[in-house]
N, C-alpha and C. Protein backbone atom coordinates (compact mmCIF):
# COMPACT_ATOMS: atom_id res chain seq x y z
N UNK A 1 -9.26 -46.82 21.96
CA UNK A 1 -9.14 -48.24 22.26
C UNK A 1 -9.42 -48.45 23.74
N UNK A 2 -10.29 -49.34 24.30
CA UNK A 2 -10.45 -49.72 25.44
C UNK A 2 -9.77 -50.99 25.88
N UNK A 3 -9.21 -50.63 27.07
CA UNK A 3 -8.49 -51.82 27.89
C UNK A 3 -8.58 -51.77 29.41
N UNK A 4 -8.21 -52.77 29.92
CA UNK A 4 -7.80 -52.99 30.73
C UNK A 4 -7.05 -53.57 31.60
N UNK A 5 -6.09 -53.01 32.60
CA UNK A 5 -5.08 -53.67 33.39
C UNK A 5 -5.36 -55.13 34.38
N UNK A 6 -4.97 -56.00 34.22
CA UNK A 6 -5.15 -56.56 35.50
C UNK A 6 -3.73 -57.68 35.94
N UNK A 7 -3.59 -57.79 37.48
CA UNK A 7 -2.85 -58.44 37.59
C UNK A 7 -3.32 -59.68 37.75
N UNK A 8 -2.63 -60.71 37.01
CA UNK A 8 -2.26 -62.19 36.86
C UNK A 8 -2.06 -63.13 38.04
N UNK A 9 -2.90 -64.28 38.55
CA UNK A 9 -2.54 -65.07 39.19
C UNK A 9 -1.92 -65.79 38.71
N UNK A 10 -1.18 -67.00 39.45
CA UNK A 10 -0.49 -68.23 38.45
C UNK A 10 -1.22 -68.65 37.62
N UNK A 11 -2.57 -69.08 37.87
CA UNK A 11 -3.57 -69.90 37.00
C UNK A 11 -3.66 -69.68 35.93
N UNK A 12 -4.20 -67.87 36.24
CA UNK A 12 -4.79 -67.37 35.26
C UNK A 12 -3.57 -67.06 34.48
N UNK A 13 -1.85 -66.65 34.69
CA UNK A 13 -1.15 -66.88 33.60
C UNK A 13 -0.99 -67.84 32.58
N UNK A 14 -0.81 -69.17 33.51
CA UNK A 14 -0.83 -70.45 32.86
C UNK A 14 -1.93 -70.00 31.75
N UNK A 15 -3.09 -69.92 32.00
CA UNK A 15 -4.42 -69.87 31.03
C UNK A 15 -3.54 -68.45 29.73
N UNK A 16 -3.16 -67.56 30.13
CA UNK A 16 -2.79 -66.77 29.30
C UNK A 16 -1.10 -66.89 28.03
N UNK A 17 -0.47 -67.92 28.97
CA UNK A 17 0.84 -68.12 28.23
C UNK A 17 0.71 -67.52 26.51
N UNK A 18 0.12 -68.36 26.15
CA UNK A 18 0.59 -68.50 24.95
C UNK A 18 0.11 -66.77 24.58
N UNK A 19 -0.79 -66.27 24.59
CA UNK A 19 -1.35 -65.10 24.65
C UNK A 19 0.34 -63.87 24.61
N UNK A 20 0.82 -64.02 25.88
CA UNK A 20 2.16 -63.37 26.45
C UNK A 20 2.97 -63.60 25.13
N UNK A 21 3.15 -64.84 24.76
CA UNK A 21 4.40 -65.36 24.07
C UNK A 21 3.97 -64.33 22.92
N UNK A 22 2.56 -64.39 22.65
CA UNK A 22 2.49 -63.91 20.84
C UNK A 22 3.34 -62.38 21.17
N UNK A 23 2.73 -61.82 22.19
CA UNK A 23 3.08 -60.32 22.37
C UNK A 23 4.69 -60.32 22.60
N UNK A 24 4.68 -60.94 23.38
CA UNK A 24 6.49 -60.79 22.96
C UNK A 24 7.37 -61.14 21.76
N UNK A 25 6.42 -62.07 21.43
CA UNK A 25 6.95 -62.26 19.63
C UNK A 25 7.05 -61.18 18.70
N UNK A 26 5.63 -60.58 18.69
CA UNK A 26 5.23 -59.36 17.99
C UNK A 26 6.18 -57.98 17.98
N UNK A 27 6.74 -57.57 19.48
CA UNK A 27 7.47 -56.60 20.27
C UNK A 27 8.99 -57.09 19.62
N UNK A 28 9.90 -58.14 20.45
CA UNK A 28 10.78 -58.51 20.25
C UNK A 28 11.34 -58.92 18.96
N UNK A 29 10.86 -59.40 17.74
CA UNK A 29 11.65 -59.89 16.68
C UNK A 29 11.65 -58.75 15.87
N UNK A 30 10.98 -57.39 16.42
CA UNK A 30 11.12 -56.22 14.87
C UNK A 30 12.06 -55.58 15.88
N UNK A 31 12.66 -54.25 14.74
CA UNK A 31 13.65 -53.89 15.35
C UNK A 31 13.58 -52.71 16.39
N UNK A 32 14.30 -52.55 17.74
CA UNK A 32 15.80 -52.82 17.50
C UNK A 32 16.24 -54.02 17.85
N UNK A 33 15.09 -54.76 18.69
CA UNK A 33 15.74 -56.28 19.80
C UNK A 33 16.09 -57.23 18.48
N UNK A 34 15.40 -57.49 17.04
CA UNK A 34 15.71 -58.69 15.95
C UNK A 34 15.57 -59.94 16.66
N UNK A 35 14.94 -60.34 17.82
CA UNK A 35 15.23 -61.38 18.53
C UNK A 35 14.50 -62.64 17.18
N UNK A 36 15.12 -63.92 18.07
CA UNK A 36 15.24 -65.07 16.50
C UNK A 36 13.31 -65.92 17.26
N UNK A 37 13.65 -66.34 16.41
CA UNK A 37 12.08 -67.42 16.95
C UNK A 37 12.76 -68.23 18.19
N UNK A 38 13.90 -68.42 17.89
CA UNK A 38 14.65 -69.79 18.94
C UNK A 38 14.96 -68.93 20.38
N UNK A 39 14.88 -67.47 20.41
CA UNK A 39 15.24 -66.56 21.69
C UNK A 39 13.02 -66.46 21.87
N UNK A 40 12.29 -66.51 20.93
CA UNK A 40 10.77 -66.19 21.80
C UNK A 40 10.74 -67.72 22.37
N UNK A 41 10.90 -69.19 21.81
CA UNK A 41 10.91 -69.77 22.56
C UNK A 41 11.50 -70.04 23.65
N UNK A 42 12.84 -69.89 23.63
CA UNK A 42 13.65 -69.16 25.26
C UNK A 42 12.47 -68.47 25.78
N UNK A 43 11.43 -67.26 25.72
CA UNK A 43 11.06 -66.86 26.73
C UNK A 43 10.40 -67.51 27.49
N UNK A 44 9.79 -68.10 26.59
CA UNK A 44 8.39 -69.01 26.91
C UNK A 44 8.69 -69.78 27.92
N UNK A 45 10.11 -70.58 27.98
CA UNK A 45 10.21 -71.22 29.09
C UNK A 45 10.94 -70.68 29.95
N UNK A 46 11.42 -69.32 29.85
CA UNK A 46 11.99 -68.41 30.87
C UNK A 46 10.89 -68.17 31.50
N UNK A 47 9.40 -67.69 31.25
CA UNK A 47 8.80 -67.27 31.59
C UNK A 47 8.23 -68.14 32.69
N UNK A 48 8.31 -69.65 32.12
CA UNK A 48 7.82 -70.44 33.66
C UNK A 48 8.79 -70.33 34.32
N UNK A 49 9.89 -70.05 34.61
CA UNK A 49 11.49 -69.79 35.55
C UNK A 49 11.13 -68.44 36.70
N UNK A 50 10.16 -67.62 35.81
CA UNK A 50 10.13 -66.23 36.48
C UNK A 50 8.66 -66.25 37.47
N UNK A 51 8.22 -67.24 37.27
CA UNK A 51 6.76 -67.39 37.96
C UNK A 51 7.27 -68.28 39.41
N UNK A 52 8.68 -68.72 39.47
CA UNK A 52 8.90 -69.16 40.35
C UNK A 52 9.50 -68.52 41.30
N UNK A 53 10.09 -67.56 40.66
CA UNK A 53 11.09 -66.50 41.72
C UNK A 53 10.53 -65.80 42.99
N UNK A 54 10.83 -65.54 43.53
CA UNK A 54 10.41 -64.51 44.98
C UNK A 54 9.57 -63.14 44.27
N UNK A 55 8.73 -62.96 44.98
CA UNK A 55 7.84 -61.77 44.43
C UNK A 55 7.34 -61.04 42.95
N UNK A 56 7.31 -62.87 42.46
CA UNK A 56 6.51 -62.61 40.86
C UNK A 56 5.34 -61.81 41.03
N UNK A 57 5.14 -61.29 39.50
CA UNK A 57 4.17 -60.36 39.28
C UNK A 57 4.13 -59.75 37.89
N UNK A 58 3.12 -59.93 37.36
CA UNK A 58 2.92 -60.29 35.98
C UNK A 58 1.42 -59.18 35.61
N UNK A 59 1.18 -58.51 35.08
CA UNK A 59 -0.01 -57.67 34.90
C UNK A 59 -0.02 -57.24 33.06
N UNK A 60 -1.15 -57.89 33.08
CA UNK A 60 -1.18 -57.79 31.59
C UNK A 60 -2.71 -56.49 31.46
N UNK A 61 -2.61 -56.04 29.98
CA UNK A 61 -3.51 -55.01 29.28
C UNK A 61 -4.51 -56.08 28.35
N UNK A 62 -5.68 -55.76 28.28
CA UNK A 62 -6.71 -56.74 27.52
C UNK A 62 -7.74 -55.88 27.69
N UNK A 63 -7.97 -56.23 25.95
CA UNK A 63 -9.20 -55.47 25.51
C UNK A 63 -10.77 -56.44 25.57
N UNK A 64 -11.52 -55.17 25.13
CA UNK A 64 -12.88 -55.67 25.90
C UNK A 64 -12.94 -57.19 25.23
N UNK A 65 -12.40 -58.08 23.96
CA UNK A 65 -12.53 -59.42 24.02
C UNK A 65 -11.62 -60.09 24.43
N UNK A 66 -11.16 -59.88 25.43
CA UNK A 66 -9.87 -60.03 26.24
C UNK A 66 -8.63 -60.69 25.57
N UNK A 67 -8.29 -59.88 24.62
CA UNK A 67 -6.95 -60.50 23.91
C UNK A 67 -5.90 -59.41 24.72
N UNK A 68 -5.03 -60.02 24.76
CA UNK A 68 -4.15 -59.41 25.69
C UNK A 68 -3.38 -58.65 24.30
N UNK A 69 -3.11 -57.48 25.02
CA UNK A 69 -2.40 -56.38 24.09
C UNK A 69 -0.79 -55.63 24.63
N UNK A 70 -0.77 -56.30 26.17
CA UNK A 70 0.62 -56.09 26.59
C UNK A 70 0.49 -56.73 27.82
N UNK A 71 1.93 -56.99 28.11
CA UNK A 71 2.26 -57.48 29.53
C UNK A 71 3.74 -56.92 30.03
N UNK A 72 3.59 -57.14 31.46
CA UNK A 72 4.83 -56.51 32.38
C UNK A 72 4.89 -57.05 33.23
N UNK A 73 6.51 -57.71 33.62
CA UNK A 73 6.67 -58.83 34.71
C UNK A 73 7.62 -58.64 35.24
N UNK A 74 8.03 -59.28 36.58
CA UNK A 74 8.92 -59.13 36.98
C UNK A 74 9.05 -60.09 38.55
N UNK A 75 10.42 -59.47 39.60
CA UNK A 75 10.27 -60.16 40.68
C UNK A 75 11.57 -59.90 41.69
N UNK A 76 11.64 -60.33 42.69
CA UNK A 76 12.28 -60.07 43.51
C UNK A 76 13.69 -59.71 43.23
N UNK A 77 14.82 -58.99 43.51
CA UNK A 77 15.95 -58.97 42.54
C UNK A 77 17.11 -59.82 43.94
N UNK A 78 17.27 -61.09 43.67
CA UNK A 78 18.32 -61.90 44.87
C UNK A 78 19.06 -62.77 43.90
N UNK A 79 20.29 -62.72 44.58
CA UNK A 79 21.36 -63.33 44.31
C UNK A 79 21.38 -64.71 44.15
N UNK A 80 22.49 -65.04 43.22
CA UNK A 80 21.94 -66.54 42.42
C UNK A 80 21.44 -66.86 41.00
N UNK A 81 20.86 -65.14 40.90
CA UNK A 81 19.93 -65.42 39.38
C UNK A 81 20.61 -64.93 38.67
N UNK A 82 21.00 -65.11 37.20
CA UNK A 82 21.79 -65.09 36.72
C UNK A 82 22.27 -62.91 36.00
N UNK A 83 20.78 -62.62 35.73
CA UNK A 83 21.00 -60.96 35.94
C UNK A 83 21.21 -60.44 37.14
N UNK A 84 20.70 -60.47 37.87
CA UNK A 84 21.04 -59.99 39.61
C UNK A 84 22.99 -59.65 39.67
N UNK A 85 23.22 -61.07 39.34
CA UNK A 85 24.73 -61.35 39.45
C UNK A 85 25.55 -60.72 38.26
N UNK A 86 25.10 -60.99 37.09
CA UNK A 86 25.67 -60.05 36.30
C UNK A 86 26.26 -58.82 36.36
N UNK A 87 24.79 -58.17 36.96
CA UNK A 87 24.80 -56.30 36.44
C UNK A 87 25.98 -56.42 37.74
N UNK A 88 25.28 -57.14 38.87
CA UNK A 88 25.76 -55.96 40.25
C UNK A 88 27.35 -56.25 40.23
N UNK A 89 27.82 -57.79 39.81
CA UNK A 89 29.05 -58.07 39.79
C UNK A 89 30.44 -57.01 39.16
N UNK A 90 29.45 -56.13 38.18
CA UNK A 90 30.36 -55.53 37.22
C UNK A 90 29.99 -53.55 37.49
N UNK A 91 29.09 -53.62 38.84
CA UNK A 91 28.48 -51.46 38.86
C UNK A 91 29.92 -51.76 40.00
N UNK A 92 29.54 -50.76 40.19
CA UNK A 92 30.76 -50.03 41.63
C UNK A 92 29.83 -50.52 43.05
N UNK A 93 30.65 -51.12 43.89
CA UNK A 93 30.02 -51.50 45.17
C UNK A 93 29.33 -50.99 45.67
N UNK A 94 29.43 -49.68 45.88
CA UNK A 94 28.65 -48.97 46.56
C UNK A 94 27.23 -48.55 45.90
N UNK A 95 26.99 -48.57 44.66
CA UNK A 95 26.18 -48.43 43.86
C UNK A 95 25.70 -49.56 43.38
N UNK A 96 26.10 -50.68 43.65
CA UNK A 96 25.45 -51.85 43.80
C UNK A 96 24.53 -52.23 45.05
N UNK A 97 25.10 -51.74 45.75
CA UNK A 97 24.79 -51.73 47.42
C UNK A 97 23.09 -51.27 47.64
N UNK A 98 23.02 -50.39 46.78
CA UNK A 98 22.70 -49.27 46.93
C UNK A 98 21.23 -49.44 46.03
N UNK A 99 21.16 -50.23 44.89
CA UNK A 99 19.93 -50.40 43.50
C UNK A 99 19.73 -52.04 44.61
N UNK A 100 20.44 -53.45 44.66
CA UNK A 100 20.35 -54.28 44.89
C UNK A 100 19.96 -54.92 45.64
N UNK A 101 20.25 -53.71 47.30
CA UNK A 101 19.71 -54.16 48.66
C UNK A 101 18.43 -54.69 49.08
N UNK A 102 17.21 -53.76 48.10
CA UNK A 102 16.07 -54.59 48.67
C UNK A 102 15.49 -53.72 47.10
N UNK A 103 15.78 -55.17 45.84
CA UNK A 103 15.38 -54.49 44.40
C UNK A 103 14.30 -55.60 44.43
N UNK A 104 13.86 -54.96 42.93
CA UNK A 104 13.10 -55.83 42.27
C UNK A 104 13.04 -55.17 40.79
N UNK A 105 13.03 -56.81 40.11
CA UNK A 105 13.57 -56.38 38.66
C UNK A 105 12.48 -56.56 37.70
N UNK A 106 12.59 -55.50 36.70
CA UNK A 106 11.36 -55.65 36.00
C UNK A 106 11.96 -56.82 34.83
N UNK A 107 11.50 -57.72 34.42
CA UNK A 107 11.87 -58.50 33.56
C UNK A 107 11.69 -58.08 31.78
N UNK A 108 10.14 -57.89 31.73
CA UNK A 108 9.83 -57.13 30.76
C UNK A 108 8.34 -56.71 30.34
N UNK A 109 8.71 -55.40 29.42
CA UNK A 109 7.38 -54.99 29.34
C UNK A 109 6.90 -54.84 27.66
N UNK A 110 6.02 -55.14 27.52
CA UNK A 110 5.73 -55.02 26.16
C UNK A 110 4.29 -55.12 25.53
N UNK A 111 4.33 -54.39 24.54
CA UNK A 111 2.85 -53.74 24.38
C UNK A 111 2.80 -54.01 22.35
N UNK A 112 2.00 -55.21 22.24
CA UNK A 112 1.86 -55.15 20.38
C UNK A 112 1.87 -53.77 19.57
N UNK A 113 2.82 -53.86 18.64
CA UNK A 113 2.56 -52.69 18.11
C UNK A 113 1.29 -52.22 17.50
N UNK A 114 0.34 -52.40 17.16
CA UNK A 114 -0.98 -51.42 17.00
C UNK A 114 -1.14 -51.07 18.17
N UNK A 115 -0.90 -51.35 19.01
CA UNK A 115 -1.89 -50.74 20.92
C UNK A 115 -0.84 -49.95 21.24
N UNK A 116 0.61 -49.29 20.69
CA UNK A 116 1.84 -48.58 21.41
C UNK A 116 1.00 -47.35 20.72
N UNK A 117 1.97 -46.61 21.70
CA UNK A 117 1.13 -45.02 21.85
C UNK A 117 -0.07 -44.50 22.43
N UNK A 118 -0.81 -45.58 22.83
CA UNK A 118 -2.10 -45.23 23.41
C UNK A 118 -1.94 -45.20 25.25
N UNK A 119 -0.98 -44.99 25.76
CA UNK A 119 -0.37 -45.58 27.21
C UNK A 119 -0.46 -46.44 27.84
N UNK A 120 -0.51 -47.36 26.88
CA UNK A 120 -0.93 -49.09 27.78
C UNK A 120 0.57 -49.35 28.35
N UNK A 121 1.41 -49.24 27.96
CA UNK A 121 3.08 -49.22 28.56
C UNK A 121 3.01 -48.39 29.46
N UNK A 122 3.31 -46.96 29.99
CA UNK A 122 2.70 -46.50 30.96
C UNK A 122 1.98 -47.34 32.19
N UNK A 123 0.44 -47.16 31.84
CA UNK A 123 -0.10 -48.05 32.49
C UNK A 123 0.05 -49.50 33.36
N UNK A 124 1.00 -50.33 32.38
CA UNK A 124 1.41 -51.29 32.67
C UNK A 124 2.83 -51.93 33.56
N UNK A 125 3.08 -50.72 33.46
CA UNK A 125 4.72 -50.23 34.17
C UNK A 125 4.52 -49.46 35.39
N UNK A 126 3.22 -48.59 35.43
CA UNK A 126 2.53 -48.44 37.02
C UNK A 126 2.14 -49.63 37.96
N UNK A 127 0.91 -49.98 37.30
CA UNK A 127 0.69 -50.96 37.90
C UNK A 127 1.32 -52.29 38.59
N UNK A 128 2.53 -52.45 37.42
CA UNK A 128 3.31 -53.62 38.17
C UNK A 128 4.63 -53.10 39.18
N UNK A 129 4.32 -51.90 39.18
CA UNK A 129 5.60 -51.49 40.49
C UNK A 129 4.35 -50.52 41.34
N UNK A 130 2.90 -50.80 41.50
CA UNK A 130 2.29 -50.70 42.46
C UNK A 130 2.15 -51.16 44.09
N UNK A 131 2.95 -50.56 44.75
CA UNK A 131 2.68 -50.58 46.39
C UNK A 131 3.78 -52.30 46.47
N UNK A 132 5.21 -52.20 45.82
CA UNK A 132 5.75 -53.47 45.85
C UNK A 132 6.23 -52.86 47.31
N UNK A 133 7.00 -54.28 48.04
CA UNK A 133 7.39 -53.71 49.32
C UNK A 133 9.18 -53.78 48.92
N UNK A 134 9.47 -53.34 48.12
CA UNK A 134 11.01 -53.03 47.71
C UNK A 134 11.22 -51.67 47.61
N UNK A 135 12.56 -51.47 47.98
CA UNK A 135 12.66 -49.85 47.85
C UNK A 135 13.38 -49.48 46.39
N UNK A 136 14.06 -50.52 46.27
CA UNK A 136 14.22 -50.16 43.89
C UNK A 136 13.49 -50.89 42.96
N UNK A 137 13.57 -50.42 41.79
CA UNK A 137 13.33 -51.42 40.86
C UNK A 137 14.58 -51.11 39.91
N UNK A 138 14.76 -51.98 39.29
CA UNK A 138 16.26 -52.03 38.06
C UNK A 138 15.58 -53.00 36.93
N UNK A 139 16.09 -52.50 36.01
CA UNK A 139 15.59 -52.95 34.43
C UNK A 139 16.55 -52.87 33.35
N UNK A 140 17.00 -53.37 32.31
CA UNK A 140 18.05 -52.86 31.47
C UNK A 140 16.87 -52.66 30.17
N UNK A 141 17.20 -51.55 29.33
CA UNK A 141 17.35 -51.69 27.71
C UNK A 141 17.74 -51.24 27.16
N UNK A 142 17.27 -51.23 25.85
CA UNK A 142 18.31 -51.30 24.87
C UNK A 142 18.39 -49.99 24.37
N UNK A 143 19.98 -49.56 23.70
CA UNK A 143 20.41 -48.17 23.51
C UNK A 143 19.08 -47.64 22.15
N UNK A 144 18.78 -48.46 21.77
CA UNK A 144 18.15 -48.48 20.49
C UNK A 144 16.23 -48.24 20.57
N UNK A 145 16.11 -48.68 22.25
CA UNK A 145 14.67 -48.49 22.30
C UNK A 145 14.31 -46.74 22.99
N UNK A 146 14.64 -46.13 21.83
CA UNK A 146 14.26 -44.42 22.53
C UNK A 146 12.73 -44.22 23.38
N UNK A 147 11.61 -45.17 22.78
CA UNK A 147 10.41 -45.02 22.69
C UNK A 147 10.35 -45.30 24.55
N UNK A 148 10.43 -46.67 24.53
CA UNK A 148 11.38 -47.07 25.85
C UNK A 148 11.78 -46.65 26.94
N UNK A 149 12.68 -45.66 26.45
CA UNK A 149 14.08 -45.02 27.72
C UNK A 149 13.24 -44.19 27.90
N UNK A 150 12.34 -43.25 26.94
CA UNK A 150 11.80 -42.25 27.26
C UNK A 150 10.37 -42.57 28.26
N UNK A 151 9.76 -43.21 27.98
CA UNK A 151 8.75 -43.63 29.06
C UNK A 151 9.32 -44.20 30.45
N UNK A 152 10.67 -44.12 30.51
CA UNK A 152 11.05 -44.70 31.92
C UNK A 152 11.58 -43.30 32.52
N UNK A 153 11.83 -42.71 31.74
CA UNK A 153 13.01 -41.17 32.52
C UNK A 153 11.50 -40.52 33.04
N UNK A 154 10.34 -40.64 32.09
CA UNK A 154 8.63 -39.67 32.42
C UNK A 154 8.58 -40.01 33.88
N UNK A 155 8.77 -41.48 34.15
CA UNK A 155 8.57 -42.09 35.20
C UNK A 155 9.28 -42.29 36.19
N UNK A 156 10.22 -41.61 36.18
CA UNK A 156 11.61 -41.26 37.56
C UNK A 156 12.25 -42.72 37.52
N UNK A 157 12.92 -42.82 36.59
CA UNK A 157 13.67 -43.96 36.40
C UNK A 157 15.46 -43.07 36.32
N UNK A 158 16.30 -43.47 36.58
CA UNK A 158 17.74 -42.89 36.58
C UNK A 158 18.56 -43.92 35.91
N UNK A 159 19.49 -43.33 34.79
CA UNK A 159 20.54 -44.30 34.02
C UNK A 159 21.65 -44.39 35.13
N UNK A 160 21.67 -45.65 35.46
CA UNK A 160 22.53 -46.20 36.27
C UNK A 160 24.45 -46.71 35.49
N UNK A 161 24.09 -47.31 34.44
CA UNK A 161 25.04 -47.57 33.75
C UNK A 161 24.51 -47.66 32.02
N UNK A 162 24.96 -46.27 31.60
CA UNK A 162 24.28 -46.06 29.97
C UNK A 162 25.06 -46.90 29.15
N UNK A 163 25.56 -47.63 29.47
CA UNK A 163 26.93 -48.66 28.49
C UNK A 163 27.06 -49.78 29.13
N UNK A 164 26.15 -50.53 29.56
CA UNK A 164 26.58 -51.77 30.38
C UNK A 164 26.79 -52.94 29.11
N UNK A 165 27.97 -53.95 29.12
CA UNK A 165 27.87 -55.02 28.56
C UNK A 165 28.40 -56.09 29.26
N UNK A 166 27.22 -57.50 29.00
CA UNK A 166 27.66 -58.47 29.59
C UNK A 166 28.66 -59.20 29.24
N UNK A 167 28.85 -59.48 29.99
CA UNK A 167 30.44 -60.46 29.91
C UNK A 167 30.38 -61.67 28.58
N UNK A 168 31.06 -61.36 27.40
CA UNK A 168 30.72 -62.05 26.29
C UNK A 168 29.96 -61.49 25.61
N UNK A 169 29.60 -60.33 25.69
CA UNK A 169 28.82 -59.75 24.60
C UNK A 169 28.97 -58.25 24.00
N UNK A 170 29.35 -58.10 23.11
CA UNK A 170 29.56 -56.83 21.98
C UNK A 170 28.80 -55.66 22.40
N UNK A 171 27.88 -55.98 22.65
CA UNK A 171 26.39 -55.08 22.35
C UNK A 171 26.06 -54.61 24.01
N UNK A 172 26.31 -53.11 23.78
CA UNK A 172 25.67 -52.21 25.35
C UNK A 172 24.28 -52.21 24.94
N UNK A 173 23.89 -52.42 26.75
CA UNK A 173 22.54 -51.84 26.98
C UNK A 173 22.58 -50.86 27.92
N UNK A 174 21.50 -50.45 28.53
CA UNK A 174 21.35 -49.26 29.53
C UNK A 174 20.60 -50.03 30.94
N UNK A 175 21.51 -49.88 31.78
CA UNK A 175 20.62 -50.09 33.11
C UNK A 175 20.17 -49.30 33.66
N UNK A 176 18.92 -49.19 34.15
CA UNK A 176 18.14 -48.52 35.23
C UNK A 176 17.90 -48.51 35.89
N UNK A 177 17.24 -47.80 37.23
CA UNK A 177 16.75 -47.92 38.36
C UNK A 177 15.94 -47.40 38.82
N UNK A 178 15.12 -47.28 39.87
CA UNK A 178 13.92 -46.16 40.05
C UNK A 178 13.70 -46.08 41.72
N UNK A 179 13.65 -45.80 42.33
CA UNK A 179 13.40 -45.55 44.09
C UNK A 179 11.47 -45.63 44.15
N UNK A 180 11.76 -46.47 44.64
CA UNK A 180 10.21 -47.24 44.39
C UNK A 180 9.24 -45.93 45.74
N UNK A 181 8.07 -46.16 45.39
CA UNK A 181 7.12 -45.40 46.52
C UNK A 181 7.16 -44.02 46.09
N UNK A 182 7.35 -43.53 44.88
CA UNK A 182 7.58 -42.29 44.83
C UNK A 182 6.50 -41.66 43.73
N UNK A 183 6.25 -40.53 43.77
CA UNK A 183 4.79 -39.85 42.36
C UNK A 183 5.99 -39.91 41.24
């Protein structure tokens, strides 16, 4: 399969939205995430929320008729936003101190299932933590995405908190982190 990476201006996201949404539709509602139709439309307009933040950055995979086959986003990690405040409110200070000081958070990455396995995730998870000027990145998922955890540990990612749950919610995920600038 041939593809290619590229990163996203605003425009050219705008031009791609709906494109993003299908792929996160596709990714997110099978299992383990089950997410509902009423959480892909949540993204959709999360997703204009995240184009506003401090050091957006969005890099999608598209094949030679340029249908997009994955995307990976993210952005500055500062206080105020409602994950930022979450995770760090509830790690140990010093280890908050420490992922938070000068982060950036990957929001999400996701690749349609016919195109997984071919390293477009990989790929797409390089490229968007290419030459950022932050010294972490932090990401949570889910206990359930092995496919996932394992492409982040390949990639010098460290379980920060393997049991994190948010306040009001049943269900652990795994936070991560990674010391950015590194092979």
């Amino acid at each position: 399969m041939s593809f290619e990476i590229v990163l996203l201006t605003q425009q050219e996201l705008k031009a791609a939205e709906d494109q993003i949404v299908a792929v996160y539709r596709a990714v997110f509602t099978q299992p383990p995430y089950d997410e509902s139709e009423e959480d892909v439309l949540g993204f959709r307009e999360t997703l204009g929320q995240y184009v506003l933040r401090s050091g957006f950055r969005c890099v999608v995979a598209r094949d030679n008729a340029r249908s997009i086959l994955g995307f990976a986003c993210g952005y500055a990690s500062e206080p105020g936003f409602w994950w930022h405040d979450a995770v760090k409110s509830q790690l140990d200070p010093d280890v908050a101190t420490l992922w938070f000081a000068s982060g950036f958070e990957v929001a999400e990455l996701a690749v349609i299932p016919k195109a997984q396995g071919k390293g477009i995730g990989g790929q797409l998870h390089d490229r968007l933590l290419h030459k950022l000027p932050y010294q972490t990145a932090l990401l949570q998922t889910s206990k359930d995405a092995l496919v996932s955890f394992n492409m982040y540990r390949k990639r010098n990612w460290l379980v920060i908190e393997p049991e994190f749950k948010f306040l009001g919610s049943d269900e652990a995920c795994i936070i991560m982190g990674r010391y950015l600038n590194i092979n």
